[in-house]
C-alpha atoms as a PDB file:
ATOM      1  CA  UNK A   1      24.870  55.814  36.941  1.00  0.00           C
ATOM      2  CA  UNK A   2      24.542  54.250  40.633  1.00  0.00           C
ATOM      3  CA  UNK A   3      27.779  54.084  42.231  1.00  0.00           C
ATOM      4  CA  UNK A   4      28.526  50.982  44.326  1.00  0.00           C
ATOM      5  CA  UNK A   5      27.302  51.266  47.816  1.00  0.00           C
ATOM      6  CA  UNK A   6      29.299  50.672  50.858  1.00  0.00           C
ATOM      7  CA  UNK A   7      27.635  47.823  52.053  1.00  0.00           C
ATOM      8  CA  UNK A   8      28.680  45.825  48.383  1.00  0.00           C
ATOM      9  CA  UNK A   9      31.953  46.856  48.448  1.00  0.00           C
ATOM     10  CA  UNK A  10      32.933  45.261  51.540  1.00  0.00           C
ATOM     11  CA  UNK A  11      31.522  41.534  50.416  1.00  0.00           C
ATOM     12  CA  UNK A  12      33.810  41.554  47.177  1.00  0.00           C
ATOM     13  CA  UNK A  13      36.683  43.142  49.816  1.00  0.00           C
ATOM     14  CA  UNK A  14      36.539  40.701  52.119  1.00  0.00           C
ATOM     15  CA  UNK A  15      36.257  37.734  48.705  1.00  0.00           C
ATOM     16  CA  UNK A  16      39.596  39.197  47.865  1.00  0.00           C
ATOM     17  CA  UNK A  17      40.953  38.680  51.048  1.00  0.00           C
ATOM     18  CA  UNK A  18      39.816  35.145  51.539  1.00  0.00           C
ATOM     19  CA  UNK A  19      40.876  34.087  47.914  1.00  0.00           C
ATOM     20  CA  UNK A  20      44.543  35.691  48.584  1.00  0.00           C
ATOM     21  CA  UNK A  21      45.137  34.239  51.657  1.00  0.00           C
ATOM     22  CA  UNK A  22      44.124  30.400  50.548  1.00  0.00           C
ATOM     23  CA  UNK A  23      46.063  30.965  47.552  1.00  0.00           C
ATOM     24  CA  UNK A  24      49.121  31.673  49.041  1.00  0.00           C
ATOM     25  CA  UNK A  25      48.448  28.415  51.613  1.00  0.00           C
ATOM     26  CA  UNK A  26      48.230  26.655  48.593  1.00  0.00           C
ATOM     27  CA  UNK A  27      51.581  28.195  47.492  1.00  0.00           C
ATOM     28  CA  UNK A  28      53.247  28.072  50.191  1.00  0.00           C
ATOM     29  CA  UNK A  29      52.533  24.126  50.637  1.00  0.00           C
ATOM     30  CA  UNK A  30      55.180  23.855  47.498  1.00  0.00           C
ATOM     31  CA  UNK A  31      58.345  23.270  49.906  1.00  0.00           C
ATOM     32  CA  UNK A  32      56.511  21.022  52.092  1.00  0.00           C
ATOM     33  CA  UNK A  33      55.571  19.002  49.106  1.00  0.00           C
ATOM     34  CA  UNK A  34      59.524  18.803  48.167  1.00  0.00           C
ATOM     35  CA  UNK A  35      60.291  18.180  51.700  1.00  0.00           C
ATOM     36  CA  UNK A  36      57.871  14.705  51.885  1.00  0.00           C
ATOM     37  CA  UNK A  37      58.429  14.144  48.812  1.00  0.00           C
ATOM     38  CA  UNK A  38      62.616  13.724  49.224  1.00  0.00           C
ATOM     39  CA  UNK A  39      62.055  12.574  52.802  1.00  0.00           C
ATOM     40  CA  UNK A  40      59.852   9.937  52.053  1.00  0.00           C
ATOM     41  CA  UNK A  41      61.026   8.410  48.747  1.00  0.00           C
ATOM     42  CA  UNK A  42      64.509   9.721  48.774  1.00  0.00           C
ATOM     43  CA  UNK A  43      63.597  11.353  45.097  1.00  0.00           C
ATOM     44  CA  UNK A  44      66.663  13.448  43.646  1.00  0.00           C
ATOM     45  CA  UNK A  45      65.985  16.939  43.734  1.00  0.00           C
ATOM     46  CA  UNK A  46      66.647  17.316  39.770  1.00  0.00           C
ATOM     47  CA  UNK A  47      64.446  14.634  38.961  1.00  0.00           C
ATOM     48  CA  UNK A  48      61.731  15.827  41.080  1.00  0.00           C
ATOM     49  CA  UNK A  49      62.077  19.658  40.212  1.00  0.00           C
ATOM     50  CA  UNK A  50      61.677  18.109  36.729  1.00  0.00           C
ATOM     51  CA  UNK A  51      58.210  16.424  37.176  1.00  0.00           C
ATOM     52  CA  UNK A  52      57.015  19.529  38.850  1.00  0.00           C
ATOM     53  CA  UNK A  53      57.450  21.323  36.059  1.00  0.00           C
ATOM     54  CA  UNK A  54      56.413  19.286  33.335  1.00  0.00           C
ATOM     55  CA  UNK A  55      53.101  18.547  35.229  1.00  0.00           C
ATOM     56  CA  UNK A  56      52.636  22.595  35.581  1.00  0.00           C
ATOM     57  CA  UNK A  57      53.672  23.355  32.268  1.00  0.00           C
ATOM     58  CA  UNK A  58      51.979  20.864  30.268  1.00  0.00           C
ATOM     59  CA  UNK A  59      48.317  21.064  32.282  1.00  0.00           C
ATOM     60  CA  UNK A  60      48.615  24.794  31.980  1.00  0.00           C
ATOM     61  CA  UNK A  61      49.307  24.307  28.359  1.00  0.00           C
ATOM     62  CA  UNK A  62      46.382  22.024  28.046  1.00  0.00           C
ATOM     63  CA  UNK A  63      44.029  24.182  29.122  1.00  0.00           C
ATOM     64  CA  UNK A  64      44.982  27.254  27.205  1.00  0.00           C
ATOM     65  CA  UNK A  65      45.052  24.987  24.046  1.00  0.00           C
ATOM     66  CA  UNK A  66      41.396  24.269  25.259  1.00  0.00           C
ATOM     67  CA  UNK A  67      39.864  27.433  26.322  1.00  0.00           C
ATOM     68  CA  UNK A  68      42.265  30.453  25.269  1.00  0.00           C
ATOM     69  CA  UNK A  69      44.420  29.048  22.012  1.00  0.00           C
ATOM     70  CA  UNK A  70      45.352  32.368  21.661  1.00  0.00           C
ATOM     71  CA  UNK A  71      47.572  32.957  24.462  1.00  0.00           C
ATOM     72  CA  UNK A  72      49.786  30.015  23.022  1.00  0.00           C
ATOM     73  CA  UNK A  73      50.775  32.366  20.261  1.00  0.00           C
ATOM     74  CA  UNK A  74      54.451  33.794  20.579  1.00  0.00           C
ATOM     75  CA  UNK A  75      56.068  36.151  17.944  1.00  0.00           C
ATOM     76  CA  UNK A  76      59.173  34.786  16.550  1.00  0.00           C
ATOM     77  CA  UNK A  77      61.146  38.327  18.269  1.00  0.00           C
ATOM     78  CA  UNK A  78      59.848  37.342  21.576  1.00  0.00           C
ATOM     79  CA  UNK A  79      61.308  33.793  21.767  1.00  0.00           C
ATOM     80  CA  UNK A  80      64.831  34.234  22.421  1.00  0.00           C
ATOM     81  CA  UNK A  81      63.972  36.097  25.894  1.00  0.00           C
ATOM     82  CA  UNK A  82      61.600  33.294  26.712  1.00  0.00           C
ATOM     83  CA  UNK A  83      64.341  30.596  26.101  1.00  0.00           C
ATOM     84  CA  UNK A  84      66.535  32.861  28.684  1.00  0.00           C
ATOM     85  CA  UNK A  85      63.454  33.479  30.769  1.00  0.00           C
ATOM     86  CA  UNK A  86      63.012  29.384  31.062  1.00  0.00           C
ATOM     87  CA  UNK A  87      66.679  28.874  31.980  1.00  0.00           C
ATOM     88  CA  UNK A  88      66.426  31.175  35.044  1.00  0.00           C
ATOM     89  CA  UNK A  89      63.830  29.139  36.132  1.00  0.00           C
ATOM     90  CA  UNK A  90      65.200  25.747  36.077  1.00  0.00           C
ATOM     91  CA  UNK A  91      68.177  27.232  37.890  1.00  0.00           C
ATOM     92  CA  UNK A  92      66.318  28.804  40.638  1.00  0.00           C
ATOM     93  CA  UNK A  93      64.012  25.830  40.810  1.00  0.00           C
ATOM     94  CA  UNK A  94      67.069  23.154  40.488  1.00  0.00           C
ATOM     95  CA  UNK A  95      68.920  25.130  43.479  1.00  0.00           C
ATOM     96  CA  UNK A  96      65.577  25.913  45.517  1.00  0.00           C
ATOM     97  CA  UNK A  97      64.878  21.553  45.456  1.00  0.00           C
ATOM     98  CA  UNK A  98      68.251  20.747  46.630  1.00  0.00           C
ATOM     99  CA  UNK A  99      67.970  23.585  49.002  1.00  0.00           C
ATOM    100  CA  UNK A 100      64.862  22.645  50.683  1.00  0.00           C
ATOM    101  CA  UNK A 101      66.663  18.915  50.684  1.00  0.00           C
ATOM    102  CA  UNK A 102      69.703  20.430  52.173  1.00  0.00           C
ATOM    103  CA  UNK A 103      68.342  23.430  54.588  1.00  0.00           C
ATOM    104  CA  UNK A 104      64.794  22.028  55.127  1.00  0.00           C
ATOM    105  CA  UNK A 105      61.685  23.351  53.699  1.00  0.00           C
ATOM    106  CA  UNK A 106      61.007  26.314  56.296  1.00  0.00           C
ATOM    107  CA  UNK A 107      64.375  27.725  56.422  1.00  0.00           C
ATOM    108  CA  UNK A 108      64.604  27.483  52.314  1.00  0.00           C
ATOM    109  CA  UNK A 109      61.509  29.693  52.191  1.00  0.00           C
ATOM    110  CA  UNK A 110      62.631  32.428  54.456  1.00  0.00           C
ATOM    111  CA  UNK A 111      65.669  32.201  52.336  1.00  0.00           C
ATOM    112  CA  UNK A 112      63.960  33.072  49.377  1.00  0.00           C
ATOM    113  CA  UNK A 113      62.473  35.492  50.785  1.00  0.00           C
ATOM    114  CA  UNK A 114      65.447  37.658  51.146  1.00  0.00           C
ATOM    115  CA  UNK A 115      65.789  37.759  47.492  1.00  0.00           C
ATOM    116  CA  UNK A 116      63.477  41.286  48.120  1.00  0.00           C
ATOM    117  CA  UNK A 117      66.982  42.764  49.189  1.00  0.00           C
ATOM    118  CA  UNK A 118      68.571  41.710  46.034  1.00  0.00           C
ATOM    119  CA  UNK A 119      65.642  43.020  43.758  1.00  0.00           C
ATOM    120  CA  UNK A 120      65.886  46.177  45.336  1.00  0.00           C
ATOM    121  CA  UNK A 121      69.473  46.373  45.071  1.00  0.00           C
ATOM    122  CA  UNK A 122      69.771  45.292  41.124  1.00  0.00           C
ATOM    123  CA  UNK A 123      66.158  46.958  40.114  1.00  0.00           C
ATOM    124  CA  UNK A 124      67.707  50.448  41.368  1.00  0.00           C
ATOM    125  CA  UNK A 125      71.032  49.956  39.131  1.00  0.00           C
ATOM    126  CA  UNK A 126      69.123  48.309  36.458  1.00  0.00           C
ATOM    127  CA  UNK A 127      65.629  50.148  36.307  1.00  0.00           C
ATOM    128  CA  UNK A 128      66.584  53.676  37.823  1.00  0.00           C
ATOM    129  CA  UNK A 129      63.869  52.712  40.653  1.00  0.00           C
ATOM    130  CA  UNK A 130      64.559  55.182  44.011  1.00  0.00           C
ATOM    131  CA  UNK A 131      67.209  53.838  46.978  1.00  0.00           C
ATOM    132  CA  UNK A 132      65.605  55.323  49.846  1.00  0.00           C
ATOM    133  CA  UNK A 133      66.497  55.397  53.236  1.00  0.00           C
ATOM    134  CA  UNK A 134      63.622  53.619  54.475  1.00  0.00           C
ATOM    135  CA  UNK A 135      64.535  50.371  50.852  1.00  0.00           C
ATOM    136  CA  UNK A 136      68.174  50.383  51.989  1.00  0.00           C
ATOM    137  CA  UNK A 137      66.837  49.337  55.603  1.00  0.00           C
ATOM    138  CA  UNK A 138      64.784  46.913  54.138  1.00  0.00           C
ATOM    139  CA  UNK A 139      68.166  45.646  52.243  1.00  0.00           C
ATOM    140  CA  UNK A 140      70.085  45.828  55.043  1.00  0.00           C
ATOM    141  CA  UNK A 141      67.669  43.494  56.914  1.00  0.00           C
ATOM    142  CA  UNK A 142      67.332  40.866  54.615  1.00  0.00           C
ATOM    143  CA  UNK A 143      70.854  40.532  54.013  1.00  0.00           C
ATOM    144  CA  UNK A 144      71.420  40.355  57.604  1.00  0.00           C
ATOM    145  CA  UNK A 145      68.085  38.025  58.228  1.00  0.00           C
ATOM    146  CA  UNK A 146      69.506  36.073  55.139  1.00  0.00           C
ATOM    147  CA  UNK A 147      72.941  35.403  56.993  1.00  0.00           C
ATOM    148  CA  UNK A 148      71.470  34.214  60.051  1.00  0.00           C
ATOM    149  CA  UNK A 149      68.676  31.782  58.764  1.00  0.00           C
ATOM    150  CA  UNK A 150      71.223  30.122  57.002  1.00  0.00           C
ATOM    151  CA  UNK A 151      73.672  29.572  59.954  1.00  0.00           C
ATOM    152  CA  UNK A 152      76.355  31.503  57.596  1.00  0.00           C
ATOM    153  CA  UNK A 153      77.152  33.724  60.895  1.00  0.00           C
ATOM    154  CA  UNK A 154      78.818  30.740  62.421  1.00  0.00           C
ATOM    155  CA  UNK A 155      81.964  28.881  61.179  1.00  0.00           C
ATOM    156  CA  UNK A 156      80.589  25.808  62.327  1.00  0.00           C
ATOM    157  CA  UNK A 157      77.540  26.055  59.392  1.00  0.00           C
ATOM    158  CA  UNK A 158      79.913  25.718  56.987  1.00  0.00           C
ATOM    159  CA  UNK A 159      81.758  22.964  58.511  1.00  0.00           C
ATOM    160  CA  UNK A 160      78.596  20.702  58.617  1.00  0.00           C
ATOM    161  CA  UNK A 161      76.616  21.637  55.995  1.00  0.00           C
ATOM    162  CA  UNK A 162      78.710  23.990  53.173  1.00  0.00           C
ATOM    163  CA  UNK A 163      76.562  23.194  50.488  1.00  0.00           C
ATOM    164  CA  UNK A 164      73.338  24.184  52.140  1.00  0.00           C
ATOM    165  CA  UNK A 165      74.528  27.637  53.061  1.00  0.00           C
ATOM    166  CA  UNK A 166      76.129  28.029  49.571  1.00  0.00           C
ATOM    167  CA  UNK A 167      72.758  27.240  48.330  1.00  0.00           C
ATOM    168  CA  UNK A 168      70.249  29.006  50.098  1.00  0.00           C
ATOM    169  CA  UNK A 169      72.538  31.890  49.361  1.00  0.00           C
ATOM    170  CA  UNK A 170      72.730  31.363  45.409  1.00  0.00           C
ATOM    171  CA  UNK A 171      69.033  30.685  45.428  1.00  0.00           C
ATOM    172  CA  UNK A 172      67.805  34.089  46.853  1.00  0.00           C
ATOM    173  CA  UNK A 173      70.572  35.551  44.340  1.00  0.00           C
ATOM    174  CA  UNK A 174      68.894  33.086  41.117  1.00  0.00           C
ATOM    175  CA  UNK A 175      65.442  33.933  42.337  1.00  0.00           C
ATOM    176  CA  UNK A 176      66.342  37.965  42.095  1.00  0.00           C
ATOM    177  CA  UNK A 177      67.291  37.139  38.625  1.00  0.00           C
ATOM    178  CA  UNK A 178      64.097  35.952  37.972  1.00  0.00           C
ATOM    179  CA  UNK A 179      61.569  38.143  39.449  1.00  0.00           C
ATOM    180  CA  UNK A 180      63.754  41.109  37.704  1.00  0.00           C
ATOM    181  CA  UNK A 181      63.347  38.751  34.336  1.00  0.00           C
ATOM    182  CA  UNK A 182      59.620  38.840  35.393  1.00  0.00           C
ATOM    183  CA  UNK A 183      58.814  42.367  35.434  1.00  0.00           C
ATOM    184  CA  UNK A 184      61.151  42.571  31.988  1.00  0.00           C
ATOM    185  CA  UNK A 185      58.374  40.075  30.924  1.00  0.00           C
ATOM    186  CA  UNK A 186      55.199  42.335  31.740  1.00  0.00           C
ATOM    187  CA  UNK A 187      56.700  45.524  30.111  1.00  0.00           C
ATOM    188  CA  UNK A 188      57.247  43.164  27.216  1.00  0.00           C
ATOM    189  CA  UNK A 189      53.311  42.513  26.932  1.00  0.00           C
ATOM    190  CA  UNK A 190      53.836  38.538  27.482  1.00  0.00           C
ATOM    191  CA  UNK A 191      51.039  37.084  29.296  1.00  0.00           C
ATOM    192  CA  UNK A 192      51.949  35.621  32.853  1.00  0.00           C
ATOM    193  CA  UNK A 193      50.228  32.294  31.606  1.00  0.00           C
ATOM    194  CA  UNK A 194      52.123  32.261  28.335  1.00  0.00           C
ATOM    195  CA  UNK A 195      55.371  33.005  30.256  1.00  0.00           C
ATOM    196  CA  UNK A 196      54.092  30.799  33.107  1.00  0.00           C
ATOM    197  CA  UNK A 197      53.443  27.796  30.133  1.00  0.00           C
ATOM    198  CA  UNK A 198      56.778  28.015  27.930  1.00  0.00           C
ATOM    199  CA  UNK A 199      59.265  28.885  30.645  1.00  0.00           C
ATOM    200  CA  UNK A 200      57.952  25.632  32.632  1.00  0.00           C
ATOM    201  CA  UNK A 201      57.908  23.673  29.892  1.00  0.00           C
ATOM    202  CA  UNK A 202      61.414  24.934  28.684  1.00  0.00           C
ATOM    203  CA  UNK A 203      62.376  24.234  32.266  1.00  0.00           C
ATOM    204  CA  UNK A 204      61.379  20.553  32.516  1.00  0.00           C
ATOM    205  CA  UNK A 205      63.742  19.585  29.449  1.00  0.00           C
ATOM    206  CA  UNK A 206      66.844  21.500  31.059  1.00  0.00           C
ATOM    207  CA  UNK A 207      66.249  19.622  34.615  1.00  0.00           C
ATOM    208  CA  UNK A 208      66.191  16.440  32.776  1.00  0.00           C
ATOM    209  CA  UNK A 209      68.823  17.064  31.460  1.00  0.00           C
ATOM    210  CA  UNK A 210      70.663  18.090  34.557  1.00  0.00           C
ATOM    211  CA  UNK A 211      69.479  15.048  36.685  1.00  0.00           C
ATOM    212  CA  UNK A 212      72.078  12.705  34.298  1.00  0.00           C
ATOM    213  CA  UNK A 213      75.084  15.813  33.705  1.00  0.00           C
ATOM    214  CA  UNK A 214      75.508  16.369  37.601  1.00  0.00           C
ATOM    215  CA  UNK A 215      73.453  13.146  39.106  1.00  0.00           C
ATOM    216  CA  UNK A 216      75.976  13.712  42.389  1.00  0.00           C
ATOM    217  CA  UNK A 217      77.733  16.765  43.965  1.00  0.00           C
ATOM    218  CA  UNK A 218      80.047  15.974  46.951  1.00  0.00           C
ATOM    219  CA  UNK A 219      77.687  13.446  49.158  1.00  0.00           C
ATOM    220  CA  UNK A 220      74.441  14.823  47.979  1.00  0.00           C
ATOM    221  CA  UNK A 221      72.529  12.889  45.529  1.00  0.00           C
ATOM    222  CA  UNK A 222      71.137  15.309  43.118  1.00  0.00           C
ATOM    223  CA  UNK A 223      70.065  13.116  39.548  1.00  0.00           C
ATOM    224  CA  UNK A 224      69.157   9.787  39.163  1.00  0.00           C
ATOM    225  CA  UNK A 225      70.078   7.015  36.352  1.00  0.00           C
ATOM    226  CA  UNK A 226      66.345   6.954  35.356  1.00  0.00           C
ATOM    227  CA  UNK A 227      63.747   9.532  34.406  1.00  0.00           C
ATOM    228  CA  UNK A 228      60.935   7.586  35.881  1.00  0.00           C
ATOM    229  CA  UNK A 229      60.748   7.961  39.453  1.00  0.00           C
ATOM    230  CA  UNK A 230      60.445   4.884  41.927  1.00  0.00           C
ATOM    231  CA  UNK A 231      57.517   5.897  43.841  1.00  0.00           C
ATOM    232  CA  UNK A 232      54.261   4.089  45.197  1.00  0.00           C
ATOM    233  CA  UNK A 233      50.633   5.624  44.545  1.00  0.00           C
ATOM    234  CA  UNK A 234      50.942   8.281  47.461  1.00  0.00           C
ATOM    235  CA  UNK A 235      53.934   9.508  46.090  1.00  0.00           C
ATOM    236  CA  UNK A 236      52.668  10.120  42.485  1.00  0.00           C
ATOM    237  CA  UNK A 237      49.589  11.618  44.173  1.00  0.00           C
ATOM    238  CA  UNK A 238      52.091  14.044  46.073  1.00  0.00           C
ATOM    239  CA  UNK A 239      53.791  14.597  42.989  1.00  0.00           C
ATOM    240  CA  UNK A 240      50.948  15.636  41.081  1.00  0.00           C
ATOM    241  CA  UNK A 241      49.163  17.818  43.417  1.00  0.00           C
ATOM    242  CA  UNK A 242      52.541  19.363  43.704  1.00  0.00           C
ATOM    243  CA  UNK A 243      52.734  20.246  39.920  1.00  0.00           C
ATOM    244  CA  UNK A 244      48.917  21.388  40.159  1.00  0.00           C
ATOM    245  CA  UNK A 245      48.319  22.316  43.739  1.00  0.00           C
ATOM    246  CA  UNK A 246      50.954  24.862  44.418  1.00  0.00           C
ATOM    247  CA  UNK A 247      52.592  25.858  41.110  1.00  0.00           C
ATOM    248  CA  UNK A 248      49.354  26.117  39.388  1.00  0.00           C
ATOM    249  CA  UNK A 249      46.408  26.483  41.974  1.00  0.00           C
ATOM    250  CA  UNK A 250      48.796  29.189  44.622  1.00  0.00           C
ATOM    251  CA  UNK A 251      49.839  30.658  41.047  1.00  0.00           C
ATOM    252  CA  UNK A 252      46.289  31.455  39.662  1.00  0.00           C
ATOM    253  CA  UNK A 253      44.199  32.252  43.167  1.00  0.00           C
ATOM    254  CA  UNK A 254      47.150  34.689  43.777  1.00  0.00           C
ATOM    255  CA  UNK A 255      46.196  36.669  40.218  1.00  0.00           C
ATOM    256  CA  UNK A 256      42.597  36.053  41.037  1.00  0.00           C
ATOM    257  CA  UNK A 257      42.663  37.495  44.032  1.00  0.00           C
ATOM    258  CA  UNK A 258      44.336  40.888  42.189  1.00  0.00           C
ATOM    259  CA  UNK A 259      41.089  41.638  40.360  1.00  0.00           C
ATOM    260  CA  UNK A 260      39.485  42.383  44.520  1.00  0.00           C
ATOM    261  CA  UNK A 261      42.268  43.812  46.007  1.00  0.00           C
ATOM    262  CA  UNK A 262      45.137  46.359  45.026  1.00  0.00           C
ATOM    263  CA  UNK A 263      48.820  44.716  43.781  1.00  0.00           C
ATOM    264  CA  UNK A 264      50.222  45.931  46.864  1.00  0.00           C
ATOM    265  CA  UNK A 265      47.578  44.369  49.360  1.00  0.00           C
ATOM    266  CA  UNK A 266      48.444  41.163  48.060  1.00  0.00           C
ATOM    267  CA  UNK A 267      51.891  41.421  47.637  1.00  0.00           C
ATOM    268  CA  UNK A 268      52.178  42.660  51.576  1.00  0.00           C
ATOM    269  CA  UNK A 269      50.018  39.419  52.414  1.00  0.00           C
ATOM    270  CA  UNK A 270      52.360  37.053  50.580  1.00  0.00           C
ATOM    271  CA  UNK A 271      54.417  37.789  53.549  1.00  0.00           C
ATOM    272  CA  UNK A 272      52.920  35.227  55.235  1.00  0.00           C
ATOM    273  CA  UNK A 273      54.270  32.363  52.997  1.00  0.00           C
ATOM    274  CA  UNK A 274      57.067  31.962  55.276  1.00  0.00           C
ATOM    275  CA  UNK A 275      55.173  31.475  58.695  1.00  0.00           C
ATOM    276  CA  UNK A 276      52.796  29.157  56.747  1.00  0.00           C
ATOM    277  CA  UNK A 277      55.527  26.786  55.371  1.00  0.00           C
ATOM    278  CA  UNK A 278      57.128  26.971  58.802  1.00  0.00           C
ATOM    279  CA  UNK A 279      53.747  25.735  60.483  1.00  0.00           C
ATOM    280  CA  UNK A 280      53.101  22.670  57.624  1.00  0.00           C
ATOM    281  CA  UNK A 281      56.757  21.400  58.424  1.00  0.00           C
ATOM    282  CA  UNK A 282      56.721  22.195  62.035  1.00  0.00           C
ATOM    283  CA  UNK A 283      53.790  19.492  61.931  1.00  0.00           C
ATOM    284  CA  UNK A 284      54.138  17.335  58.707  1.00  0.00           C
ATOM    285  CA  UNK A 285      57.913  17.341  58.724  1.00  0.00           C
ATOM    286  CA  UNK A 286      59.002  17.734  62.359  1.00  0.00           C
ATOM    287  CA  UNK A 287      61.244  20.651  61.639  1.00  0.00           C
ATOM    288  CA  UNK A 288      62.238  23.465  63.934  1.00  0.00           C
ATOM    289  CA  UNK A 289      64.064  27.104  64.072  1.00  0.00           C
ATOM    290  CA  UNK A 290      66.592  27.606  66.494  1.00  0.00           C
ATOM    291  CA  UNK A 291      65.794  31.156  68.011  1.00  0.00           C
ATOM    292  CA  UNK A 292      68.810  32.718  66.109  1.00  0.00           C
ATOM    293  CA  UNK A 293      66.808  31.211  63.036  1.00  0.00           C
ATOM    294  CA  UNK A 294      63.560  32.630  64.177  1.00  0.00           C
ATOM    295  CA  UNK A 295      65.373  36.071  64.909  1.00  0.00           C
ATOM    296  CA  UNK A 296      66.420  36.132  61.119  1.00  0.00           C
ATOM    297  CA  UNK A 297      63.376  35.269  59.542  1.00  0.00           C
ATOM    298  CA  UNK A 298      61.897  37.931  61.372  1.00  0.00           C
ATOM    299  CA  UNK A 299      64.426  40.365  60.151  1.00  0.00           C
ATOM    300  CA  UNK A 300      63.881  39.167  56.347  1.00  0.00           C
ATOM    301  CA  UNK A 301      60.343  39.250  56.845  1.00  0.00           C
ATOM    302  CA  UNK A 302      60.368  42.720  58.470  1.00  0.00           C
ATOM    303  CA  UNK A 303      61.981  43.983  55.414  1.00  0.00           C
ATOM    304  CA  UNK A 304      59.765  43.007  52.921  1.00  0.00           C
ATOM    305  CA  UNK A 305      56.654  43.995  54.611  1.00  0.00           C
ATOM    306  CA  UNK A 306      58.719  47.564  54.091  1.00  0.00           C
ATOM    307  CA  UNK A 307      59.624  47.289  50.477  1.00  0.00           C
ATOM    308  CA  UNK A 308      55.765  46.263  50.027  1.00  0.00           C
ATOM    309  CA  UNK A 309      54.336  49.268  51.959  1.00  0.00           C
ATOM    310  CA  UNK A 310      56.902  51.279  49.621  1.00  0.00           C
ATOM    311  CA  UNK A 311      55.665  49.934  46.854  1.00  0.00           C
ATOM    312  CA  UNK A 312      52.118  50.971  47.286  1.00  0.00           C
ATOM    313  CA  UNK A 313      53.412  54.330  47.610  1.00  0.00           C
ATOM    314  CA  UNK A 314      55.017  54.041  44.088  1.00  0.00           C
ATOM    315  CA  UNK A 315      52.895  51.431  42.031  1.00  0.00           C
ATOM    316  CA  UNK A 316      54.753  51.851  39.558  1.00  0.00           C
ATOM    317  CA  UNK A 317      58.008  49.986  41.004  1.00  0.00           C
ATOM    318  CA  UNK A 318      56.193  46.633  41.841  1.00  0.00           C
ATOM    319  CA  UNK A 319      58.081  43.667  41.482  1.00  0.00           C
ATOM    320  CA  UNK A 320      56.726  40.017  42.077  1.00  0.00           C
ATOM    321  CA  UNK A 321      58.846  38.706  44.681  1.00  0.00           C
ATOM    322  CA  UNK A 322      56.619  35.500  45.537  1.00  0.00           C
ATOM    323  CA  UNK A 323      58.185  32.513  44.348  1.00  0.00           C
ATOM    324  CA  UNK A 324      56.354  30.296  41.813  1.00  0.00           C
END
């Protein structure tokens, strides 16, 4: 048998590269989205975490129950963790909404972002996965990164804006949980669309549900009386493309792209999520980084691109750390 030639290799290569790189401009559009989206037509951040959701879920659902009916199949043993696996996600979606409301949509991203430090942390107490020097670094980094994008270096911060720190920090936390719920979900043999379907689904009813329990907290508006939000043409065009654009288009070119390039490739160029969302809302939103700001991101960012190098050294310790 013929084995590929150099000159074929590259094309698919460089197809891999190109596919990764729009997907994760799709993805990365998803706090932009929130931020025009809650600028524009003041729209609670439980309500509209809700709608995202249920447009994902239920399209994605759609189409399996089209082309793949299989995939819709769960065993009866495997439900319970999916039920836990969907309220993770309407937490860290619920807190990641009213953080991009609260923080801005750049600065919420980079805070996510730190959640690599946690993963590490929890997935080498957890999962027996190796603390080396060169992770705890990486950990140290994004914790400190993590304190000064969110201003919680500065007594002032939490003067002005309490609730935004507190948030950005819970969601990094919340989003650990979930990426570590993630990888429990692979070894389980669930597929990332079922999960993906179910767990969005799942999440939808529990954010409706919190948009009328806790419709205020302090001065921030968080639910609203109705389920049916009061928005114009362009906004329910926003609001779709937001439940199909960068949940479920960034979400499917980003596991295209892995059958071109290696886990770790990918994974190491999901890094640039960050810079992208700070360039959409540098320009769409008007919002800027102070140079402390900048200084931290660069820190959190600087520690993932280590765990990610690590983990192409050990395969076997990947962990999904982009958010959905």
């Amino acid at each position: 048998m013929s084995q590929p030639t150099q000159s074929s290799h590259k094309p698919a290569v460089g197809r891999g590269y190109a596919i990764a790189i729009f997907g994760i401009a799709v993805w990365s559009a998803t706090a932009t989205f929130i931020g025009y989206l809650t600028t524009n037509y003041d729209l609670p951040p439980f309500l509209l975490a809700a709608w995202r959701d249920a447009i994902a879920g239920v399209t994605v659902w759609l189409v399996l129950r089209t082309f793949r009916p299989d995939l819709l199949h769960l065993p009866r043993s495997q439900w319970r963790f999916v039920i836990g696996y969907g309220v993770l996600l309407s937490g860290f979606n619920a807190l990641w909404t009213v953080s991009v409301v609260l923080n801005g949509a750049a600065v919420s991203t980079v805070l996510v972002y730190s959640s690599a430090a946690f993963t590490a942390i929890i997935a080498w107490r957890l999962f027996g996965e190796s603390m080396s020097l060169a992770k705890m670094t990486a950990v140290l980094l994004g914790i400190g990164g993590l304190v000064l994008v969110s201003g919680a270096h500065n007594p002032a911060a939490w003067k002005s804006n309490a609730i935004g720190v507190i948030t950005g920090l819970i969601s990094g936390l919340i989003f650990t949980a979930y990426s570590l719920t993630g990888k429990v979900s692979a070894r389980r043999g669930i597929s990332s669309w079922t999960a993906l379907t179910y767990t969005f689904m799942l999440a939808s009813l529990l954010l409706a549900v919190y948009n009328f329990v806790l419709p205020e907290l302090g001065s921030v508006t968080l639910g609203s009386p109705s389920l049916l939000p009061a928005l114009d043409t362009r906004g329910w065009v926003a609001l779709v493309l937001l439940g199909l654009g960068p949940t479920i288009g960034g979400y499917g070119l980003y596991n295209y792209s892995l059958s071109y390039l290696p886990a770790s490739v990918v994974n190491l160029l999901a890094t640039m999520e960050p810079a992208m969302t700070a360039v959409q809302s540098y320009f769409l939103l008007g919002e800027r980084f102070t140079l402390v700001q900048v200084i931290g991101s660069l820190l959190i960012i600087g520690g993932v691109v280590i765990i990610r190098l690590m983990e192409e050294k050990s395969p076997r310790e990947i962990v999904n750390i982009s958010p959905v």
